[in-house]
Protein backbone atom coordinates (compact mmCIF):
# COMPACT_ATOMS: atom_id res chain seq x y z
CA UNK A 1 -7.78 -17.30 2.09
CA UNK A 2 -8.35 -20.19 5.08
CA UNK A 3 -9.24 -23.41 3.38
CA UNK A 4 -10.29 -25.32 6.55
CA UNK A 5 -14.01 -26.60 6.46
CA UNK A 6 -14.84 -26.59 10.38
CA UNK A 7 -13.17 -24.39 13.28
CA UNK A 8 -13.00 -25.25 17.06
CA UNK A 9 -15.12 -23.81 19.52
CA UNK A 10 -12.85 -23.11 22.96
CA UNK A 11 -13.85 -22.50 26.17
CA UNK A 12 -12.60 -20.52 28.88
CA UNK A 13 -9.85 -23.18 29.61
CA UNK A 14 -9.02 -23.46 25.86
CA UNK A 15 -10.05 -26.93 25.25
CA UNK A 16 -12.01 -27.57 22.68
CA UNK A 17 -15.83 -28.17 23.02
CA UNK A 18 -17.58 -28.39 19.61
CA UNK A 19 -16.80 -27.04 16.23
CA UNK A 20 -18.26 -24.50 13.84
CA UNK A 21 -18.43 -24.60 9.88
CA UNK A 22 -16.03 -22.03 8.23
CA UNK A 23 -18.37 -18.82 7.09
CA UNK A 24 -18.08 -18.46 3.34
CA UNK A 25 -16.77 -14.31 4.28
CA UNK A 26 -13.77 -15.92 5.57
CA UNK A 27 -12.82 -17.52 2.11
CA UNK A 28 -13.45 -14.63 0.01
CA UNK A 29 -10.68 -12.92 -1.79
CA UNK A 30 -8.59 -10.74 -0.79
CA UNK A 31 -8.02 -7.08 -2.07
CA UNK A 32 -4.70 -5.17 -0.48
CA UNK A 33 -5.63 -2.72 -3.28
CA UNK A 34 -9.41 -2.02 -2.19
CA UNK A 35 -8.41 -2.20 1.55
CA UNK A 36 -6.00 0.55 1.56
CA UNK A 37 -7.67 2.73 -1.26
CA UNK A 38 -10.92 2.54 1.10
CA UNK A 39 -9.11 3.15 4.33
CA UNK A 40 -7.15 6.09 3.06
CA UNK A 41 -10.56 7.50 2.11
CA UNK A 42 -12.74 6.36 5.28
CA UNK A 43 -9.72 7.37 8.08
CA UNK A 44 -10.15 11.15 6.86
CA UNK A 45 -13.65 10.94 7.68
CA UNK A 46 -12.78 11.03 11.57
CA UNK A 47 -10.85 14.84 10.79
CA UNK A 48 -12.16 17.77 12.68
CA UNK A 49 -12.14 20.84 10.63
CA UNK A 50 -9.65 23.45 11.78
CA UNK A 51 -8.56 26.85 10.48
CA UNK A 52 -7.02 29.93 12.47
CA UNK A 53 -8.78 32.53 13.51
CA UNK A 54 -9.79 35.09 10.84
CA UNK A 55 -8.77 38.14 12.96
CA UNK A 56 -5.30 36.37 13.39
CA UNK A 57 -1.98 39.12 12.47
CA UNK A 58 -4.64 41.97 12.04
CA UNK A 59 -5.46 42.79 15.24
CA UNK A 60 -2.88 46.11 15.06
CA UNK A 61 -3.48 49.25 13.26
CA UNK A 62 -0.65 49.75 10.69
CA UNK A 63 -0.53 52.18 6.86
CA UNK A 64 2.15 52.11 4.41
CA UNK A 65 4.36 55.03 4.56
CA UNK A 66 4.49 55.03 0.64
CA UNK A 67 7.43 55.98 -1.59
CA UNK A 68 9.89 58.13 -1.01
CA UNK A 69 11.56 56.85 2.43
CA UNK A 70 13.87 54.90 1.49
CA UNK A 71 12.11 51.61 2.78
CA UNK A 72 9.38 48.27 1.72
CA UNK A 73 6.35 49.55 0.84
CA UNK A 74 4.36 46.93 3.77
CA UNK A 75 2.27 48.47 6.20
CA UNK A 76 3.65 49.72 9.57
CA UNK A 77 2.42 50.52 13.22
CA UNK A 78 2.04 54.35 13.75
CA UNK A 79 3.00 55.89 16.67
CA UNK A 80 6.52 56.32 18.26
CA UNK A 81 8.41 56.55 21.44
CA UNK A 82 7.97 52.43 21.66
CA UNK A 83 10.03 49.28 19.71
CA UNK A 84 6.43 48.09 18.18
CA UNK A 85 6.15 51.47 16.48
CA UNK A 86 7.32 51.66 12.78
CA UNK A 87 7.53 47.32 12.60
CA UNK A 88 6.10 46.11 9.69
CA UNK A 89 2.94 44.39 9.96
CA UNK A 90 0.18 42.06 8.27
CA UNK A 91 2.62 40.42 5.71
CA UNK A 92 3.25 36.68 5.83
CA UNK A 93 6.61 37.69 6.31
CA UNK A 94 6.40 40.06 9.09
CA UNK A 95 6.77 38.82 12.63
CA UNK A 96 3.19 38.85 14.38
CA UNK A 97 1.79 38.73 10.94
CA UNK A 98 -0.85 36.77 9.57
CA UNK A 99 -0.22 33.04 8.07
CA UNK A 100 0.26 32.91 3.65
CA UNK A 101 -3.25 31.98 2.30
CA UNK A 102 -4.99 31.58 6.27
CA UNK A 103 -6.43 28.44 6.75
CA UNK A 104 -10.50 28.05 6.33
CA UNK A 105 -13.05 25.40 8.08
CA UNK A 106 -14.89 24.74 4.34
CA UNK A 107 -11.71 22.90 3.42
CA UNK A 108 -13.20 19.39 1.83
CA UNK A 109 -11.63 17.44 4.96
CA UNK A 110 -13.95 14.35 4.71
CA UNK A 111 -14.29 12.06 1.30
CA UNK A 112 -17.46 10.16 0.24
CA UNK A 113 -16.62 6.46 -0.25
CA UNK A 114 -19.30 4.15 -2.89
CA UNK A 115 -21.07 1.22 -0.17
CA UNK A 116 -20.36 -1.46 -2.26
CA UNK A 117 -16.76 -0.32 -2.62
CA UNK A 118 -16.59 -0.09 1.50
CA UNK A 119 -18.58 -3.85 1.98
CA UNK A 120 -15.55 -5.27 -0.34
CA UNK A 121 -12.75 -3.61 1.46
CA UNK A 122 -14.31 -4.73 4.75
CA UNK A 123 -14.56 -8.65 3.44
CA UNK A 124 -11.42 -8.81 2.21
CA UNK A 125 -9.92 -7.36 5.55
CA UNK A 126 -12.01 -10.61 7.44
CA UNK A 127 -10.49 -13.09 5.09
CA UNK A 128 -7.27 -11.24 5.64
CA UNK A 129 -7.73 -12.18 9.50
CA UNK A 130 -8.06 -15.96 9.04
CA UNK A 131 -4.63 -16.51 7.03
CA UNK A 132 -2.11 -17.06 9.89
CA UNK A 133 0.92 -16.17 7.97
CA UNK A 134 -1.08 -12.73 7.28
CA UNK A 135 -1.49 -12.45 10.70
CA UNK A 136 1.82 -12.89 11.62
CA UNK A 137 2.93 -10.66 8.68
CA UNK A 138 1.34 -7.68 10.52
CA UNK A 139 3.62 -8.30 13.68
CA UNK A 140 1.17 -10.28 16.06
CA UNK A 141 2.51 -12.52 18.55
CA UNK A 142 0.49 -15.61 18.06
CA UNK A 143 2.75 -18.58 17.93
CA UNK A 144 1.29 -20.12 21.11
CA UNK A 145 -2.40 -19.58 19.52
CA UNK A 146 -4.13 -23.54 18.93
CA UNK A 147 -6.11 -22.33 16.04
CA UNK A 148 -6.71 -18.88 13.69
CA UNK A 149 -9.35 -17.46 13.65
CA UNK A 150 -9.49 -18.23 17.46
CA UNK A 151 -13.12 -19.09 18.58
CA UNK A 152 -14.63 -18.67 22.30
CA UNK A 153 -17.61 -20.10 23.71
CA UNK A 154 -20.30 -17.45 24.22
CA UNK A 155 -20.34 -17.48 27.36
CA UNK A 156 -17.36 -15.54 27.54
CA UNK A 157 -19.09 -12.47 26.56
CA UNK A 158 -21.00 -12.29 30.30
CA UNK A 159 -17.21 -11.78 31.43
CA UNK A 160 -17.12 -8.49 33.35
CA UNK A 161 -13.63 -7.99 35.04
CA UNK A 162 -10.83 -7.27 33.29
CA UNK A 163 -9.10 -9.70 35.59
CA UNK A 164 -11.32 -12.81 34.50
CA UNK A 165 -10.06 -11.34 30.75
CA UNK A 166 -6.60 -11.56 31.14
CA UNK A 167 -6.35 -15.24 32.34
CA UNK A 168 -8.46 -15.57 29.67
CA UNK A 169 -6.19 -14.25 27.22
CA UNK A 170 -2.82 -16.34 29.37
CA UNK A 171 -4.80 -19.17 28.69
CA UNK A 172 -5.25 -19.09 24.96
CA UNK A 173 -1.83 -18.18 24.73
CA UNK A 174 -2.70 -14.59 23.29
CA UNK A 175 -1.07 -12.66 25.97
CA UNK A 176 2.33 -12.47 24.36
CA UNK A 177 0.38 -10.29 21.87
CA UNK A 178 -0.38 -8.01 24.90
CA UNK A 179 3.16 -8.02 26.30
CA UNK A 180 3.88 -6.88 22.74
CA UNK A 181 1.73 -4.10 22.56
CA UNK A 182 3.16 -2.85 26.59
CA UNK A 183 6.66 -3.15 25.56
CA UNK A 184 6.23 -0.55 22.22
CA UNK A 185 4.33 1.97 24.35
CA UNK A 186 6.33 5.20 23.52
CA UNK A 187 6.41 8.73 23.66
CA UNK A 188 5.41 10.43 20.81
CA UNK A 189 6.90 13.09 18.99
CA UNK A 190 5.66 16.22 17.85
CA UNK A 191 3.08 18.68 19.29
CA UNK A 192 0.31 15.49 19.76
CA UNK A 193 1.83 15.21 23.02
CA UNK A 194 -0.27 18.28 23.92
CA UNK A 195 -3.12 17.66 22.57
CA UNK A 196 -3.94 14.38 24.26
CA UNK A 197 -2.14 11.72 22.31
CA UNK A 198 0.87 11.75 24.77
CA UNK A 199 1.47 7.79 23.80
CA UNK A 200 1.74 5.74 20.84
CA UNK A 201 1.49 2.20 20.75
CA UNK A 202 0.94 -1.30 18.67
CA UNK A 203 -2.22 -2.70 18.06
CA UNK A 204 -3.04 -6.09 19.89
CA UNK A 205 -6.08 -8.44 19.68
CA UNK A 206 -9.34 -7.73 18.44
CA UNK A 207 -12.69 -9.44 20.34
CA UNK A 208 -15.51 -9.57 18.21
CA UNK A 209 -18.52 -10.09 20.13
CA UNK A 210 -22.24 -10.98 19.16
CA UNK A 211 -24.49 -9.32 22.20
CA UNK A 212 -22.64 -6.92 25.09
CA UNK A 213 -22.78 -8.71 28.38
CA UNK A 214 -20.01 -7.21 30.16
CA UNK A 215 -17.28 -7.98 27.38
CA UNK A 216 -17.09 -4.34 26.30
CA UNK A 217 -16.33 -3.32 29.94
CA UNK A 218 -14.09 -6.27 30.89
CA UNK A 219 -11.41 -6.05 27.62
CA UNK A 220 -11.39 -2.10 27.49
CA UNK A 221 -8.22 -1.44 29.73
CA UNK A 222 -6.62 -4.48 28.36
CA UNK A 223 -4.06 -2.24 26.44
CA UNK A 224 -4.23 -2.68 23.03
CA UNK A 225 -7.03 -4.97 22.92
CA UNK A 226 -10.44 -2.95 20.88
CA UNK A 227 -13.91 -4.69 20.76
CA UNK A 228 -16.33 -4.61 18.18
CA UNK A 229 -19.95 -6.24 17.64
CA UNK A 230 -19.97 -8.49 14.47
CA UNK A 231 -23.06 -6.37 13.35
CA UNK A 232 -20.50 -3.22 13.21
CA UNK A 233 -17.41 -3.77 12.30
CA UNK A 234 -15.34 -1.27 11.28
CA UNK A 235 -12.14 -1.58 8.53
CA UNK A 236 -10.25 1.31 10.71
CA UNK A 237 -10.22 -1.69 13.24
CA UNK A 238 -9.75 -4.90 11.17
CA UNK A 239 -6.86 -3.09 8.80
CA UNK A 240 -5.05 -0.42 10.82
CA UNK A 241 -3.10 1.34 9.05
CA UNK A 242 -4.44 -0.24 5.77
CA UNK A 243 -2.30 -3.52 6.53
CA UNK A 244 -4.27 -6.80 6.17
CA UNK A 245 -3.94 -9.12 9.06
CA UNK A 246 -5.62 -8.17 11.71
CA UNK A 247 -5.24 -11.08 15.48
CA UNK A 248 -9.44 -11.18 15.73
CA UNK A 249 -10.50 -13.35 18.73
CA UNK A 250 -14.12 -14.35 18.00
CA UNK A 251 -17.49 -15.64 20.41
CA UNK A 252 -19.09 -18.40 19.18
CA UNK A 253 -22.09 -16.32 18.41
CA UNK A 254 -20.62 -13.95 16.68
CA UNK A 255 -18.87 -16.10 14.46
CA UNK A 256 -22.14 -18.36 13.68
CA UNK A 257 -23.40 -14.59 12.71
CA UNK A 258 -21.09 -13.94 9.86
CA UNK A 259 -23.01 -15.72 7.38
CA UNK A 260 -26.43 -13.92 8.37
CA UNK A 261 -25.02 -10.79 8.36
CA UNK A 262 -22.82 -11.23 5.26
CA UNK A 263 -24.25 -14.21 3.74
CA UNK A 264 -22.29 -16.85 1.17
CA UNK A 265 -21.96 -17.24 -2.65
CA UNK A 266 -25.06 -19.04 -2.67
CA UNK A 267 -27.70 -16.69 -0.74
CA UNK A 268 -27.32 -13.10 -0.22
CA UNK A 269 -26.75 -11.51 3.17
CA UNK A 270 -29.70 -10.88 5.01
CA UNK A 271 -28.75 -7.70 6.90
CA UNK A 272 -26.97 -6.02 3.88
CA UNK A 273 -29.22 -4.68 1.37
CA UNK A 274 -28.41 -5.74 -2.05
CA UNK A 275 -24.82 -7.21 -1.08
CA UNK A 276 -23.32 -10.49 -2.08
CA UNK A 277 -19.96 -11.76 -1.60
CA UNK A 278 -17.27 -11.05 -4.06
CA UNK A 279 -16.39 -13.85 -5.99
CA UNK A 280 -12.38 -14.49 -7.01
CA UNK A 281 -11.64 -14.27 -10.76
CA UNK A 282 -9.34 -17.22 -10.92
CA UNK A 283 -9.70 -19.93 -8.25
CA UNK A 284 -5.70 -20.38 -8.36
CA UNK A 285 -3.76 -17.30 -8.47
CA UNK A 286 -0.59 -19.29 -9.43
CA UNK A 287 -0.80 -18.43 -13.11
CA UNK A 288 2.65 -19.77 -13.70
CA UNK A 289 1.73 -23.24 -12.16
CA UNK A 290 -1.46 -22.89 -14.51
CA UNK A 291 0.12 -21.72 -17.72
CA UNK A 292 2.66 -24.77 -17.15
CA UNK A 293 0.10 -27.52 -16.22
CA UNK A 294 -0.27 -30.75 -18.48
CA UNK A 295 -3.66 -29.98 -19.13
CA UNK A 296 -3.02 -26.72 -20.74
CA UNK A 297 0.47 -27.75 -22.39
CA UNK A 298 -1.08 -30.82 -24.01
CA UNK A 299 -3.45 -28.34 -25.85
CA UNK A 300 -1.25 -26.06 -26.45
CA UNK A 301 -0.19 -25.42 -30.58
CA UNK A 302 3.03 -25.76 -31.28
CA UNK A 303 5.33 -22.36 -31.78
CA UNK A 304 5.27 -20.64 -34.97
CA UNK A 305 7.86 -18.79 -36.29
CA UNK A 306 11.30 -18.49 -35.14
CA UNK A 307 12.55 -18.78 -31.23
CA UNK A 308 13.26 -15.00 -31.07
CA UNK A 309 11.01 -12.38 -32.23
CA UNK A 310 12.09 -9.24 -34.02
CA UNK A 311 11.53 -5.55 -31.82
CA UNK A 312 9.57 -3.60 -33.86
CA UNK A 313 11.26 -0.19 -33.04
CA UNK A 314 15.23 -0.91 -33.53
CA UNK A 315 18.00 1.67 -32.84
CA UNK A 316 18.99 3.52 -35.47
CA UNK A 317 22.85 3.65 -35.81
CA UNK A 318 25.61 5.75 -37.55
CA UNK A 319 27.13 3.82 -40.29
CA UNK A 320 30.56 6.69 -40.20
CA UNK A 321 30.53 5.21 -36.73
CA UNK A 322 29.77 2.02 -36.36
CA UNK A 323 31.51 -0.38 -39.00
CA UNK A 324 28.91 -3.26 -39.02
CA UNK A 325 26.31 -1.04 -40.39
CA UNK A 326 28.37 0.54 -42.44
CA UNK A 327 30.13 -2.69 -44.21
CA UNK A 328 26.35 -4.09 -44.39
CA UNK A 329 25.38 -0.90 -46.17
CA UNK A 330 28.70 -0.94 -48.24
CA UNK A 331 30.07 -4.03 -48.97
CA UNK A 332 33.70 -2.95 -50.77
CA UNK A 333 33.84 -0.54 -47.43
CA UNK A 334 35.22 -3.81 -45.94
CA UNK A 335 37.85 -4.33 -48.82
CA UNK A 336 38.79 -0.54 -48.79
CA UNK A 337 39.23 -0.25 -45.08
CA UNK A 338 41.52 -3.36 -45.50
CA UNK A 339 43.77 -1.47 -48.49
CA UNK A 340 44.35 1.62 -46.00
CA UNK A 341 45.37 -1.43 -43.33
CA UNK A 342 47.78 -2.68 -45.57
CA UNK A 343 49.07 1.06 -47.11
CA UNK A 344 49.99 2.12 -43.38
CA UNK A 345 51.62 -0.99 -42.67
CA UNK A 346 53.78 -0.93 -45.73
CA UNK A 347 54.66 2.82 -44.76
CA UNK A 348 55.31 1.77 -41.37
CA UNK A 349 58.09 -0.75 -43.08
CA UNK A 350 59.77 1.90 -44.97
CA UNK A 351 58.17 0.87 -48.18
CA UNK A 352 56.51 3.27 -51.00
CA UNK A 353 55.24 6.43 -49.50
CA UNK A 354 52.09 6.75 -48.68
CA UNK A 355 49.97 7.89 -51.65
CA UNK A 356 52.26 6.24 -54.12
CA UNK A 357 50.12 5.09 -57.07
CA UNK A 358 48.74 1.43 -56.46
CA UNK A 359 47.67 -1.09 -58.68
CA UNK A 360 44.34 -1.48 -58.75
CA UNK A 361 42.95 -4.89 -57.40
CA UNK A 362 40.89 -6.60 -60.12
CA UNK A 363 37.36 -7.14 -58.62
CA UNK A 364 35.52 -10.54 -59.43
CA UNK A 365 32.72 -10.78 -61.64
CA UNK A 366 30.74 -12.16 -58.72
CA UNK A 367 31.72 -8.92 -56.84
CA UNK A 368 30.58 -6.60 -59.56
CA UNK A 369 27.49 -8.70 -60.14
CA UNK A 370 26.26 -7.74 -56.32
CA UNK A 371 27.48 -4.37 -56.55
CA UNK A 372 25.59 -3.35 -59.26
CA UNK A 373 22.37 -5.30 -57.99
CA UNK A 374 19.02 -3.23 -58.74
């Protein structure tokens, strides 16, 4: 979240003229989780229902010809003397047949989304836009940008030609973020081409105006560049894609607006009903830097136990396989194992044969003491 207290105000020749408190919105946290389990949700709500058409691979008159003829049981076209006459028809898998399971327009193509659940996405996506390294996360050419967020003067929203916009954006030094979006314009693939989405391209700035004076009309064949008001914003437009980080170009209106319309931690917002900024759970997210502090180590008990703590569940092994288990379990399997050690090498050596008689090894009383432990 931006930690700055004040932001400049610029004018059209991006010097700075006065200076604007940070709006509380700006510093609330920020939810990659909400944002792009509310976007999925809200981008399906701009779906147009389609289906084919219910008459589709029917449209022929065709019977079964039944058992008995040495061929599928599917329906055929009657008649003869022509190549359609006898084809199979209606089937899924027949050619000019009708689609498996036809599509219908009741599908559930749009998905209800809770307010409350849309106002958080929506705030976290704004606080998203005034962390620079977000900003420049999401691809946005912006390292000739003074300041982010970038503030304008209001007057800027009586501009009306697009001309007047673009040295307006050369100025700032926002244009590379235009040059950006011209160089990635590129055909797309698929059948969108035909249906009027010939092009695909990057998103560039976003102007967020307080009243319409003209801005609308001058930034809209800027490519790449959308404007919104500040009383409508939309998360479509400040997270495309879901992706935080959004290059938002404010008027000085607009962003004196941000605490009306979404209030601060004190007050609630006065054109939301019954919203109030989210609050952050822990202040610092470093919980490592936390957990590690003096002020938590020097009231910290000291450790109990032993350094290493036993597993609960251990693995169960095979004493016949595995010979620490099984001289754990066994004790004298040690001292026997050693006996057949010593039998083989004494065979190997040409000595007694092997299962010649051997004295038996007195055991210590200590040794039969253990063994015959209760």
């Amino acid at each position: 979240m931006a930690s700055r207290a004040v932001v400049n105000v610029r004018g059209a020749d991006g010097s700075s003229s006065s200076t604007l408190p940070l709006p509380s919105v700006l510093t609330a946290p920020i939810r990659n989780d909400i944002v792009q389990a509310v976007h999925k949700s809200v981008a399906k709500n701009r779906r147009q229902p389609y289906a084919v058409s219910r008459k589709a691979g029917h449209q022929t008159s065709a019977e079964s010809w039944g058992t008995g003829r040495a061929v599928a049981r599917i329906p055929r076209v009657g008649g003869s003397g022509t190549q359609r006459a006898g084809q199979a028809a209606f089937g899924n898998m027949c050619r000019g047949g009708r689609m498996f399971a036809p599509t219908r327009i009741w599908r559930k193509f749009h998905v209800k989304v809770p307010l409350q659940q849309k106002r958080y996405a929506l705030v976290s996506a704004l606080a998203a836009t005034a962390v620079p390294s977000l900003v420049l996360a999401r691809g946005h050419s912006i390292s000739e940008v003074e300041e982010v967020p970038l503030v304008l003067a209001s007057s800027i929203e009586e501009t009306t030609k697009t001309k007047e916009a673009v040295t307006l954006l050369k100025t700032l030094g926002a244009y590379h973020d235009i040059e950006r979006v011209i160089n990635s314009k590129k055909m797309r693939a698929g059948k969108g081409k035909m249906r009027g989405r010939r092009y695909r391209q990057r998103r560039g700035p976003l102007v967020i105006y307080n009243e319409d004076r003209g801005i609308v009309r001058a930034f809209r064949n800027v490519p790449g560049v959308e404007t919104a008001s500040v009383k409508a914003l939309n998360l479509l437009q400040l997270a495309p894609g879901g992706h935080l980080g959004r290059f938002v170009i404010w008027t000085e209106s607009a962003f004196a607006a941000l605490d009306e319309v979404y209030g601060t931690f004190e007050k609630a917002a006065t054109l939301k009903k019954d919203f109030n900024l989210p609050v952050a759970k822990i202040a610092n997210p470093d919980i490592t830097r936390l957990i590690n502090s003096t002020e938590i180590q020097s009231i910290l008990n000291a450790p109990k136990g032993t350094k290493f703590t036993k597993r609960p569940h251990t693995q169960k092994k095979n004493p016949l396989k595995n010979r620490a288990v099984l001289f754990r379990l066994n004790p004298y399997a040690k001292t026997a194992k050693r006996l057949e050690i010593l039998e083989e090498e004494r065979v190997k050596k040409g000595g007694k044969k092997k299962g010649h008689k051997v004295e038996p090894i007195k055991k210590s009383a200590e040794f039969l003491q253990t063994l015959h432990a209760p």
